[in-house]
C-alpha atoms as a PDB file:
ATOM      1  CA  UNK A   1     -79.976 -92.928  79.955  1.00  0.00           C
ATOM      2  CA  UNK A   2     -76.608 -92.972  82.200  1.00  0.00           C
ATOM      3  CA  UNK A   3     -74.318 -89.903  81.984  1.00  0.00           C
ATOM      4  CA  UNK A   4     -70.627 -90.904  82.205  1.00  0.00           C
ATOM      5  CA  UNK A   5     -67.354 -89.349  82.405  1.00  0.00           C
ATOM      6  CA  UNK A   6     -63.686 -89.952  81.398  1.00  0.00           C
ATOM      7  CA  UNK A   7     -61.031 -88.559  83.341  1.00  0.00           C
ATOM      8  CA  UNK A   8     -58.119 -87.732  80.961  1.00  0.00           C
ATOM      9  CA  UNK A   9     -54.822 -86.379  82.968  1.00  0.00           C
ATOM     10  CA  UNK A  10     -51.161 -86.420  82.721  1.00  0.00           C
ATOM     11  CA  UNK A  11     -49.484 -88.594  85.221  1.00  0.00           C
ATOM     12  CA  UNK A  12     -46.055 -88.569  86.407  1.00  0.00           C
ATOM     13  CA  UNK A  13     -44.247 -89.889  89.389  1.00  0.00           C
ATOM     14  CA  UNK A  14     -45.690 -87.602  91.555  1.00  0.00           C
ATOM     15  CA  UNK A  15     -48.502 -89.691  93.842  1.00  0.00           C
ATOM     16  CA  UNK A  16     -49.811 -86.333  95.853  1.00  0.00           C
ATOM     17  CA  UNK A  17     -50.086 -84.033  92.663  1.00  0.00           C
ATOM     18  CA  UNK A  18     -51.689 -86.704  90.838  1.00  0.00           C
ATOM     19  CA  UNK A  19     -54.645 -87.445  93.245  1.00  0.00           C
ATOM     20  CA  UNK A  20     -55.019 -83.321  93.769  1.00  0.00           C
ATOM     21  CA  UNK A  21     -55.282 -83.508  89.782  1.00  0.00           C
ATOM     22  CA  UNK A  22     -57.743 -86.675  89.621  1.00  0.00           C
ATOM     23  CA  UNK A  23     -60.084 -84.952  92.257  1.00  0.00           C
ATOM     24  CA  UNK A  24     -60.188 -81.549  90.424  1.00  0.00           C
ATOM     25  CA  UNK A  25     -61.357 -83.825  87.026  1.00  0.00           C
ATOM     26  CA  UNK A  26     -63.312 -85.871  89.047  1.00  0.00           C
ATOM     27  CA  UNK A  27     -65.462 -82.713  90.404  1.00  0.00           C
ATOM     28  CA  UNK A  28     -66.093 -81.241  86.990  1.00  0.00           C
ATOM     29  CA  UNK A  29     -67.060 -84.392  86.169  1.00  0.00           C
ATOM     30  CA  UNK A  30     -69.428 -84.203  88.989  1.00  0.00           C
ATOM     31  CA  UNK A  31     -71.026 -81.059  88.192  1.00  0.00           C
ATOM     32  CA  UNK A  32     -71.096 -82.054  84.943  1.00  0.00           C
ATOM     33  CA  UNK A  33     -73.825 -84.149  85.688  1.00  0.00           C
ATOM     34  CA  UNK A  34     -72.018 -87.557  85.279  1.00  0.00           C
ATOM     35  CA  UNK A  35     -73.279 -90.674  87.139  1.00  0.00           C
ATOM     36  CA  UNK A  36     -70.378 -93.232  86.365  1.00  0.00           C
ATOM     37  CA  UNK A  37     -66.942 -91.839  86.257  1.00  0.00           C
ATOM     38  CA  UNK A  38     -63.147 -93.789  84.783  1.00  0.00           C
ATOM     39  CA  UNK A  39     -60.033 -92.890  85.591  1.00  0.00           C
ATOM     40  CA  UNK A  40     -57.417 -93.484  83.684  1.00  0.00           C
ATOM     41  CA  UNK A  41     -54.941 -96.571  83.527  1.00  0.00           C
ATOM     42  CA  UNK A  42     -51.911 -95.766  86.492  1.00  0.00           C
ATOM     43  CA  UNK A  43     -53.798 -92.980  87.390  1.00  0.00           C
ATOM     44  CA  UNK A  44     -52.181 -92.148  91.032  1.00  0.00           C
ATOM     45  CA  UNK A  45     -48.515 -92.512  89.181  1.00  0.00           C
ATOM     46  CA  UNK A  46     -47.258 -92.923  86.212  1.00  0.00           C
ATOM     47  CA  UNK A  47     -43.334 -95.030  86.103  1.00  0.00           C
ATOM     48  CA  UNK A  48     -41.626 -95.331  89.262  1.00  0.00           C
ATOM     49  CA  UNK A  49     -41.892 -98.491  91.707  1.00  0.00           C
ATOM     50  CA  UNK A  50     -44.707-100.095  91.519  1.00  0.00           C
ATOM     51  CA  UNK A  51     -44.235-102.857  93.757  1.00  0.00           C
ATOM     52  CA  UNK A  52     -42.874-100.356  96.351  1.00  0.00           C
ATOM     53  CA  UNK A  53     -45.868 -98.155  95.456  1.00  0.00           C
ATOM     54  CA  UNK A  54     -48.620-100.973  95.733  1.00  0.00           C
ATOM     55  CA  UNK A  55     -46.708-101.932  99.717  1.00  0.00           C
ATOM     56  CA  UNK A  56     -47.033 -98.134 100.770  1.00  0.00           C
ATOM     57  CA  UNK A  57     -50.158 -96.850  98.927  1.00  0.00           C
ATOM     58  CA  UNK A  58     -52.199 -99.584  97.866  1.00  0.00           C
ATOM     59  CA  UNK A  59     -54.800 -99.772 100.645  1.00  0.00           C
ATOM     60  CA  UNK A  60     -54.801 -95.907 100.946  1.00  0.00           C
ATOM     61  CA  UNK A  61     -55.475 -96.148  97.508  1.00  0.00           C
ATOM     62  CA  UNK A  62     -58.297 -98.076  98.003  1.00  0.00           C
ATOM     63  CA  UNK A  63     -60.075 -95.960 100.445  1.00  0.00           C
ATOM     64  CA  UNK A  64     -59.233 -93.026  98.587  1.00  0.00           C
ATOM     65  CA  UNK A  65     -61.480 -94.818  95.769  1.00  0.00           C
ATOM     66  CA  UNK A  66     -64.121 -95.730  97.892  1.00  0.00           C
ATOM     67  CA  UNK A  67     -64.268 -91.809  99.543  1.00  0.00           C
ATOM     68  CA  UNK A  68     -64.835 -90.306  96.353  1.00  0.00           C
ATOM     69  CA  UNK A  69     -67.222 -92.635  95.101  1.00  0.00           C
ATOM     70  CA  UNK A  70     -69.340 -92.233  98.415  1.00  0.00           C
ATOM     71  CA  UNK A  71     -68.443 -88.347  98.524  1.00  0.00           C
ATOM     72  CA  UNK A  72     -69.373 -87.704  94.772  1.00  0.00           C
ATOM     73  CA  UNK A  73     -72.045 -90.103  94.761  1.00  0.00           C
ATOM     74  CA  UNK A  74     -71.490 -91.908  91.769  1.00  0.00           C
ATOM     75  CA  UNK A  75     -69.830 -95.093  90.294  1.00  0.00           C
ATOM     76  CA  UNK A  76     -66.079 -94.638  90.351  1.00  0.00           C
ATOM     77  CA  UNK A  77     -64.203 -97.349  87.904  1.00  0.00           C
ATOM     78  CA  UNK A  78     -60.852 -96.276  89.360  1.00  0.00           C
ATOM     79  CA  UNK A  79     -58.821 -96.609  86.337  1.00  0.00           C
ATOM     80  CA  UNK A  80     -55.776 -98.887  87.536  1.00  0.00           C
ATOM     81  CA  UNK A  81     -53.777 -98.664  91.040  1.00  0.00           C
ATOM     82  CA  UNK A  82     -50.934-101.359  91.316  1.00  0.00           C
ATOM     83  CA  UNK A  83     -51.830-104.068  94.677  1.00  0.00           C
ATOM     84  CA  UNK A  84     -48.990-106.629  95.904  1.00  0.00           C
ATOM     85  CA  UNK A  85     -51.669-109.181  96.422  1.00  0.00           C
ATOM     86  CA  UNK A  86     -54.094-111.127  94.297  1.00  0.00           C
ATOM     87  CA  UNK A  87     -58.163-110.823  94.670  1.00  0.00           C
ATOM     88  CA  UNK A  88     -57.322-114.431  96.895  1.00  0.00           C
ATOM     89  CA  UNK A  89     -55.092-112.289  99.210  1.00  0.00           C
ATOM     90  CA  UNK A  90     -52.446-114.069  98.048  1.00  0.00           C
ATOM     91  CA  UNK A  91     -49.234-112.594  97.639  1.00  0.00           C
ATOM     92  CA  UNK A  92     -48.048-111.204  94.335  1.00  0.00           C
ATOM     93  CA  UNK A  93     -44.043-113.130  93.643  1.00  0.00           C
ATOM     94  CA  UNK A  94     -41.080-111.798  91.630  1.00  0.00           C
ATOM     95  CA  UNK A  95     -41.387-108.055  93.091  1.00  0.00           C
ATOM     96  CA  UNK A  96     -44.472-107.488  90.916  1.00  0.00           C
ATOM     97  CA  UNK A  97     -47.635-106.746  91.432  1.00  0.00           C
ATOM     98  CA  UNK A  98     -51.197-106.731  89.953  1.00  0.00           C
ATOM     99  CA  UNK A  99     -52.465-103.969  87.725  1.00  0.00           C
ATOM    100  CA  UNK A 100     -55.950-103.607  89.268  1.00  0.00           C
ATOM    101  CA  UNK A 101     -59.219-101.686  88.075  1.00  0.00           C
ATOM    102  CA  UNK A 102     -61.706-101.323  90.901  1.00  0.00           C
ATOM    103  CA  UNK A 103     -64.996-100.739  90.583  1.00  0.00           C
ATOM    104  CA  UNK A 104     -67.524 -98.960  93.658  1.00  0.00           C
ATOM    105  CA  UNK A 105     -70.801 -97.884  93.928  1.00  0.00           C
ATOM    106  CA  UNK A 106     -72.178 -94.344  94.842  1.00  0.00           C
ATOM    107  CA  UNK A 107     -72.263 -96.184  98.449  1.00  0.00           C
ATOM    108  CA  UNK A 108     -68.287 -96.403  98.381  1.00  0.00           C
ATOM    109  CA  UNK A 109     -69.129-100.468  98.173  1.00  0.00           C
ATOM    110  CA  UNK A 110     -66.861-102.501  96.343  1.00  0.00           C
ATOM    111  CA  UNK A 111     -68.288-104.285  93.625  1.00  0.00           C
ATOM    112  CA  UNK A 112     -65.952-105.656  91.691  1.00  0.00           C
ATOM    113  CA  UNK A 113     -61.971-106.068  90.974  1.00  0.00           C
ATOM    114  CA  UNK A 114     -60.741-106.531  87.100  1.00  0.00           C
ATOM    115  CA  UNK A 115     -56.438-107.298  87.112  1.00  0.00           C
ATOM    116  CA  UNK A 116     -55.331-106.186  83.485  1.00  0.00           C
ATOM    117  CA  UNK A 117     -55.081-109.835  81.613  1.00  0.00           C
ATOM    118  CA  UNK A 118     -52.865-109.077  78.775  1.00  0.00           C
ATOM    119  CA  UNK A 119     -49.389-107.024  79.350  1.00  0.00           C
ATOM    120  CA  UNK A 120     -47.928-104.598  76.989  1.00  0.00           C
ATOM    121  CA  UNK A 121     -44.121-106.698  76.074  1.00  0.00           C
ATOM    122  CA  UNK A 122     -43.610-105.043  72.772  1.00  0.00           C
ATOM    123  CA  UNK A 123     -41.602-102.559  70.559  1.00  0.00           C
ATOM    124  CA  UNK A 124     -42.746 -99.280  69.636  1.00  0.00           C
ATOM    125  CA  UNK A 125     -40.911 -96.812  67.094  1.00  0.00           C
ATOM    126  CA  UNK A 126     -41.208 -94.082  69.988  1.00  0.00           C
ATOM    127  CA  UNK A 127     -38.069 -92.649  71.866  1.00  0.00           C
ATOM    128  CA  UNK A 128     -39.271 -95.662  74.952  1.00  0.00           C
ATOM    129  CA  UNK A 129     -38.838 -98.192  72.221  1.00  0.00           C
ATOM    130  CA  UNK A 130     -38.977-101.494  74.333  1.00  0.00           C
ATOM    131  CA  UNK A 131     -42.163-102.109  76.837  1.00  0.00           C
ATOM    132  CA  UNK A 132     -42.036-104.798  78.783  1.00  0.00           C
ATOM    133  CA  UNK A 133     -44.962-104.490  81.284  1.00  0.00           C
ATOM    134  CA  UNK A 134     -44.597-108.542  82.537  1.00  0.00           C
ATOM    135  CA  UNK A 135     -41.118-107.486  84.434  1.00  0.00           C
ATOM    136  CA  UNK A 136     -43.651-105.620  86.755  1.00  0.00           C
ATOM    137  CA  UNK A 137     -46.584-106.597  86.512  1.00  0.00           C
ATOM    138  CA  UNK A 138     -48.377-109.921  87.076  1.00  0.00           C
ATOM    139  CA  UNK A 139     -51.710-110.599  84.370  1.00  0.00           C
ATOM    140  CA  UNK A 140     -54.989-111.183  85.841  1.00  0.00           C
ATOM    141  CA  UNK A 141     -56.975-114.354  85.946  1.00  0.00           C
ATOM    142  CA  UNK A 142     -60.579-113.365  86.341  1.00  0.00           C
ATOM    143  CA  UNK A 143     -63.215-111.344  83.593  1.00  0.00           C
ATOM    144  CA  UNK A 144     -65.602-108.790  85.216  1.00  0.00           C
ATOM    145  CA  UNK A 145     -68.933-108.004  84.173  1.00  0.00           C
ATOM    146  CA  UNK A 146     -70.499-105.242  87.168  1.00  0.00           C
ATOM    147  CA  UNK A 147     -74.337-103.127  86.967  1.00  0.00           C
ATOM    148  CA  UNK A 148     -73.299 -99.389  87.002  1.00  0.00           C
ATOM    149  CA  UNK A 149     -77.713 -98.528  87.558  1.00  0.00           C
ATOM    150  CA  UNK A 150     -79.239 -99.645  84.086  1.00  0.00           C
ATOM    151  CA  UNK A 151     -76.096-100.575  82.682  1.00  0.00           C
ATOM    152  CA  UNK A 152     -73.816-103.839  82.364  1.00  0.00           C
ATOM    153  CA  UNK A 153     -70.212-102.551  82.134  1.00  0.00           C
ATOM    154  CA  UNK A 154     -67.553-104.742  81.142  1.00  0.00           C
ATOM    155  CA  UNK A 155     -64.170-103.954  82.341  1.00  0.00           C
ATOM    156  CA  UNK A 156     -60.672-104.381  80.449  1.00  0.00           C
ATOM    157  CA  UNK A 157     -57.887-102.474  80.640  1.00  0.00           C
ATOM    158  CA  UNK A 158     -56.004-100.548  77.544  1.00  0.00           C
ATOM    159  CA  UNK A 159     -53.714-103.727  75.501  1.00  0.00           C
ATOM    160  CA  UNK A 160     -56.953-105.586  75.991  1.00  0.00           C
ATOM    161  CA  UNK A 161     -58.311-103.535  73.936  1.00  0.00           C
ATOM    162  CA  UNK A 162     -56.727-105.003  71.022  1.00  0.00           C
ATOM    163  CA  UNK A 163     -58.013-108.721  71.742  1.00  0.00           C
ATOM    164  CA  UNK A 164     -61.293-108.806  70.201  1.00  0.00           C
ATOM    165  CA  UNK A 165     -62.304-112.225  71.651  1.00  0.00           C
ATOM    166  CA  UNK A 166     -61.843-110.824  75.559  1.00  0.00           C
ATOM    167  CA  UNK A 167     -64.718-107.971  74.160  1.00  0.00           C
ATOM    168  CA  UNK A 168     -66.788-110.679  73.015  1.00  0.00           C
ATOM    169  CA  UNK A 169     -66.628-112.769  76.465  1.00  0.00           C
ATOM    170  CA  UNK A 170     -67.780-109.495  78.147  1.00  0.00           C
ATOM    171  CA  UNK A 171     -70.709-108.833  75.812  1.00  0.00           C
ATOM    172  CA  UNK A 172     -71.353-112.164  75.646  1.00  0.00           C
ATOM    173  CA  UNK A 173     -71.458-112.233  79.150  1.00  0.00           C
ATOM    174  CA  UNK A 174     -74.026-109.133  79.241  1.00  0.00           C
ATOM    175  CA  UNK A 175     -72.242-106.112  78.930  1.00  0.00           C
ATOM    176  CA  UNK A 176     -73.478-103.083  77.374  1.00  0.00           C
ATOM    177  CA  UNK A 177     -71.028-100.856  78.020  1.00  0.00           C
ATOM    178  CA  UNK A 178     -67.281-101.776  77.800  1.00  0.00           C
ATOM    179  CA  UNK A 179     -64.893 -99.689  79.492  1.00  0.00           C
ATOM    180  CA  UNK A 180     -60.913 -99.200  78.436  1.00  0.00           C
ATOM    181  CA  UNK A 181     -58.716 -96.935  81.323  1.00  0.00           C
ATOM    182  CA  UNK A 182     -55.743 -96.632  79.582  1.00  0.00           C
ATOM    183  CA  UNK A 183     -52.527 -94.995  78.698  1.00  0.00           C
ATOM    184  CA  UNK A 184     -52.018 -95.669  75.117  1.00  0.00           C
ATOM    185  CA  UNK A 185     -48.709 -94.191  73.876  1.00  0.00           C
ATOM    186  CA  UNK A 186     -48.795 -91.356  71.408  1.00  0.00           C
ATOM    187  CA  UNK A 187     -47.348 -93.594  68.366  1.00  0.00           C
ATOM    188  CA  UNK A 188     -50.191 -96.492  68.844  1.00  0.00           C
ATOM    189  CA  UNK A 189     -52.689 -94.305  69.589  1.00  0.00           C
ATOM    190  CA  UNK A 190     -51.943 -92.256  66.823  1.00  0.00           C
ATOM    191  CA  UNK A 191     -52.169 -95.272  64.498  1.00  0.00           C
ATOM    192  CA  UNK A 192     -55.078 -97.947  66.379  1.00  0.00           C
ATOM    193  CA  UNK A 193     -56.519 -95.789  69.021  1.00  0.00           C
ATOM    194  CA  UNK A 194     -59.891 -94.985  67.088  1.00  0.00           C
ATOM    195  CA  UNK A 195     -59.316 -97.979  64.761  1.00  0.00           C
ATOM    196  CA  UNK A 196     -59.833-100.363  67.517  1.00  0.00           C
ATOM    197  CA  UNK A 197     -62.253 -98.775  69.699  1.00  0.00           C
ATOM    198  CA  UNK A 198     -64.851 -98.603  67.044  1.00  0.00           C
ATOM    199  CA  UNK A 199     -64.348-101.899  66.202  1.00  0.00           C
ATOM    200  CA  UNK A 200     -64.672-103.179  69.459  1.00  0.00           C
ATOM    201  CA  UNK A 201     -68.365-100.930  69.316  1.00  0.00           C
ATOM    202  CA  UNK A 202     -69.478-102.346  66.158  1.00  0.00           C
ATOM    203  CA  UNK A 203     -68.967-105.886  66.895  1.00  0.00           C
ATOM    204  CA  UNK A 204     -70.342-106.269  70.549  1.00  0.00           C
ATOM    205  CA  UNK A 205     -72.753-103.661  69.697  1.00  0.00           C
ATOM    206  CA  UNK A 206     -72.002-102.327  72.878  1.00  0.00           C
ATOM    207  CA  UNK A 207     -70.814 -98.602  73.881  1.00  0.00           C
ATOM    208  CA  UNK A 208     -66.903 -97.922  74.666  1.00  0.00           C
ATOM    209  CA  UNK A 209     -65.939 -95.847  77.240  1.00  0.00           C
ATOM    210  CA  UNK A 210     -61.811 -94.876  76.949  1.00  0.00           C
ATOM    211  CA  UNK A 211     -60.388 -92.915  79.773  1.00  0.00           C
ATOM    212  CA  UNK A 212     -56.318 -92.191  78.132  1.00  0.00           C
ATOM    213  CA  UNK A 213     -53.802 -90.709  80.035  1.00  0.00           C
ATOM    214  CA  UNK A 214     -52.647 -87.638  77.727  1.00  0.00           C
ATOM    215  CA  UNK A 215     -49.371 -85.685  76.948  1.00  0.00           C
ATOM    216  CA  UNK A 216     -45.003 -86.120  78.202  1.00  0.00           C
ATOM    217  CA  UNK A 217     -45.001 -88.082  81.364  1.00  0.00           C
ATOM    218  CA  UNK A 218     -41.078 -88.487  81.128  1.00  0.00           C
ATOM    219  CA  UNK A 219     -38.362 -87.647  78.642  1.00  0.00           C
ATOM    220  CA  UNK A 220     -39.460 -91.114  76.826  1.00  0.00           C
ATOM    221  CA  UNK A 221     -42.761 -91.566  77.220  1.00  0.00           C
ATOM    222  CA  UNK A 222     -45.731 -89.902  75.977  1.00  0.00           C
ATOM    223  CA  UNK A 223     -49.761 -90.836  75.786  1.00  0.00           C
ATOM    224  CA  UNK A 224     -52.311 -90.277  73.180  1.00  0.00           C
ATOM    225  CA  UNK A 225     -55.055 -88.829  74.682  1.00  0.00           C
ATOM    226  CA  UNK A 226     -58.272 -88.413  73.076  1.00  0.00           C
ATOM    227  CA  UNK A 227     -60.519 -89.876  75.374  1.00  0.00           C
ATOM    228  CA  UNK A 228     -63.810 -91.226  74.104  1.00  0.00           C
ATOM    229  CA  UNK A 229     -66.843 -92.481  73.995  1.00  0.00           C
ATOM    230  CA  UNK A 230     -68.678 -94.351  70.741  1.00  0.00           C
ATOM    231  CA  UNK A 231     -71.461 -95.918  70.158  1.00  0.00           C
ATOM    232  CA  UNK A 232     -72.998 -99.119  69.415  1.00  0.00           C
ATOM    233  CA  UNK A 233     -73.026 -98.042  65.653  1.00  0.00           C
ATOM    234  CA  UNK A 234     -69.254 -96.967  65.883  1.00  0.00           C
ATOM    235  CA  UNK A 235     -70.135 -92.985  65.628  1.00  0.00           C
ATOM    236  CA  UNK A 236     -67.904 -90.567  68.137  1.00  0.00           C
ATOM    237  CA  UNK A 237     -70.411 -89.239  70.907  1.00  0.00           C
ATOM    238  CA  UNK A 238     -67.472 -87.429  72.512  1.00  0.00           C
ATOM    239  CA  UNK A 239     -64.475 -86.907  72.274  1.00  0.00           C
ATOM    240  CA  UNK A 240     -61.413 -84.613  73.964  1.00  0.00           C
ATOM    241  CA  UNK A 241     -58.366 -83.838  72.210  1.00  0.00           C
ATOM    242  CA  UNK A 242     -54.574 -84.628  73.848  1.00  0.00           C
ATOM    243  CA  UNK A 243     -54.828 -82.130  76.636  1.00  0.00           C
ATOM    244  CA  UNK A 244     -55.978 -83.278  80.086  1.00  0.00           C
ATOM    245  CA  UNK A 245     -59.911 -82.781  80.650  1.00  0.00           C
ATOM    246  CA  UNK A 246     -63.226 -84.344  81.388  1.00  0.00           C
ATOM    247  CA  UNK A 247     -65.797 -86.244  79.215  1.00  0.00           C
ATOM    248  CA  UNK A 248     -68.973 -86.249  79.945  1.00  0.00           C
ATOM    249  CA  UNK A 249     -71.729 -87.568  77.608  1.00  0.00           C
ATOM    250  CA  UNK A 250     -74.978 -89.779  77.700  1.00  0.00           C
ATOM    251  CA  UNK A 251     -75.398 -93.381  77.342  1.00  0.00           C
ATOM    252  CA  UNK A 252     -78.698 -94.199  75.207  1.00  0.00           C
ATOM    253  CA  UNK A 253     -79.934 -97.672  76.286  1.00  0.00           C
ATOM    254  CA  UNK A 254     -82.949 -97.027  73.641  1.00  0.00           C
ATOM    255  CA  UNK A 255     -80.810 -95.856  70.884  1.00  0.00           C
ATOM    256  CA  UNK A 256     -78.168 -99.424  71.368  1.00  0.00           C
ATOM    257  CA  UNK A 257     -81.726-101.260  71.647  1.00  0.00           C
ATOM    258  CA  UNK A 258     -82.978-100.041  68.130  1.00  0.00           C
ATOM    259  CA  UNK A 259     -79.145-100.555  67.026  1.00  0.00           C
ATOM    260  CA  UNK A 260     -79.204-104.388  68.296  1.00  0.00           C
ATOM    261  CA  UNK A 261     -82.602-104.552  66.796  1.00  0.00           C
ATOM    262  CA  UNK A 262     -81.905-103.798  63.863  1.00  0.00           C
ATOM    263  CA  UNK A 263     -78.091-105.400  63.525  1.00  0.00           C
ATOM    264  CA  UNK A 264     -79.078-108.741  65.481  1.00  0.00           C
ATOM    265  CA  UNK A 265     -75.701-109.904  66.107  1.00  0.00           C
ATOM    266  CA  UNK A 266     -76.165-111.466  69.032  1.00  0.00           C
ATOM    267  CA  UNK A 267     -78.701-113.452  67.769  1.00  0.00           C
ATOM    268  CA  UNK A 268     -76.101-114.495  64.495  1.00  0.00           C
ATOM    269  CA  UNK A 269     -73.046-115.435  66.070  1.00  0.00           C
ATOM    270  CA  UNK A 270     -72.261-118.749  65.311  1.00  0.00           C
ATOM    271  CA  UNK A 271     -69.249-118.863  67.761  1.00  0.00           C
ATOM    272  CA  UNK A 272     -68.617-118.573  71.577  1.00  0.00           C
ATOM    273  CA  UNK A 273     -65.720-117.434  73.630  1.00  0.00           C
ATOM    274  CA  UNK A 274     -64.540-120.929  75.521  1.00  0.00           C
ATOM    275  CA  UNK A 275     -62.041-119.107  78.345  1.00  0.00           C
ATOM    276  CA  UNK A 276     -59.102-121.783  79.515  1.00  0.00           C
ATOM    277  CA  UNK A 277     -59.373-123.601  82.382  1.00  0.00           C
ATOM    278  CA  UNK A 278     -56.801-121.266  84.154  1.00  0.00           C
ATOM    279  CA  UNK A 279     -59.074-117.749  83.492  1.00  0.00           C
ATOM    280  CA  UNK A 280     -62.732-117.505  84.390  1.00  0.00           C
ATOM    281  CA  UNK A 281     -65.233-114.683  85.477  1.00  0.00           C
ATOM    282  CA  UNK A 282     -65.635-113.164  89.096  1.00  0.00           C
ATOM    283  CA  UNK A 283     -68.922-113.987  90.081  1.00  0.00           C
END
């Protein structure tokens, strides 16, 4: 058993009221007896410039990560903070930067970094209309597979959620538990939102952990909510509604066991995931 948590909050451009926000969540989370904890996708702000974000917050970011890891004692999957450099160190060209989900240990150590592979360039019949995430942000070039105690957790990042074959390359690669920090807008949600996430369950046989951001972050842009967590079988454990909150439920390792068991899937796949030469896990 693993108890874990899903922050759900409203974001706006506001970096200081946002952490204040993410701590209070992250506390009840705490003392709700959770042992792995997600924030939300552009948890720390929501709009604004990122690139000029990522140059003046991005390593106080990351030690304000690792403190409340260490501090709360628990694994933190920190949702996504934007970085001006690569995993390499490398710089980030264009004036973008990386959308990055890190990953520590109740010990505030690092253990892994996932940079959101596929970016959100499309049209949506909300008052936004146009997204075009690539004009900031650079994708990722590296899968992530990370133990969180008894538990494999795969990491993606909200659109991945709709690419069924980066899933597969996670389970596939050993995860039990696939994770989702997102900020899925109010008119997707509405309409894939539970769609996909169950789907993503059922095939990988795997748990899903979605952390949404929630509510009006401007005058155009609005998120879903309903933060989640399903199991292998594709039933709702929890669930919150489109206010900000905390999740907290239990992870069953026996109950996906006895799932897998009796759904072998892994065993019937025919096909693998082959990843191009250009993307390839973080060992």
């Amino acid at each position: 058993m693993l108890s874990v948590a899903a922050v759900q909050m409203t974001s706006t451009v506001d970096f200081n009221a946002n952490l204040r926000e993410a701590e209070r969540l992250m506390h009840a989370a705490k003392q709700g007896g959770a042992e792995l904890i997600l924030l939300p996708e552009n948890f720390a702000s929501y709009g604004g410039d990122y690139r000029q974000l990522a140059e003046q917050q991005g390593l106080a970011l990351q030690a304000w990560l690792q403190h409340w890891a260490k501090t709360l004692e628990i694994t933190l999957i920190g949702g996504t903070i934007p970085l001006a450099q690569r995993a390499d160190g490398t710089l980030v060209n264009r004036g973008r930067v990386r959308s990055a989900c890190l990953m520590y240990s109740s010990g505030g150590v690092l253990l892994g970094r996932y940079d959101k592979l596929h970016l959100f360039d499309v049209s949506v019949d909300d008052a936004q209309g146009r997204y075009c995430e690539s004009d900031s942000f650079e994708p990722g070039d590296r899968l992530l597979v990370r133990a969180a105690g008894p538990v494999k957790v795969g990491l993606a990042v909200c659109y991945d959620l709709r690419f069924a074959l980066l899933a597969g390359a996670l389970a596939q690669a050993g995860a039990n538990l696939l994770v989702y920090p997102s900020a899925f807008t109010e008119v997707t949600g509405a309409a894939h939102w539970h769609l996909l996430l169950r789907a993503r369950a059922v095939e990988t046989g795997c748990y899903v952990l979605a952390a949404n951001q929630c509510g009006q972050h401007t005058a155009k842009r609005q998120s879903y909510g309903h933060s989640i967590l399903i199991d292998p079988w594709g039933s709702i454990v929890a669930e919150l509604n489109a206010a900000p909150g905390v999740l907290v439920a239990e992870i069953d390792l026996n109950h996906q066991k006895n799932i897998r068991n009796k759904l072998p899937l892994h065993q019937h796949q025919r096909l693998t995931v082959e990843l191009p030469n250009d993307i390839r896990f973080d060992e």
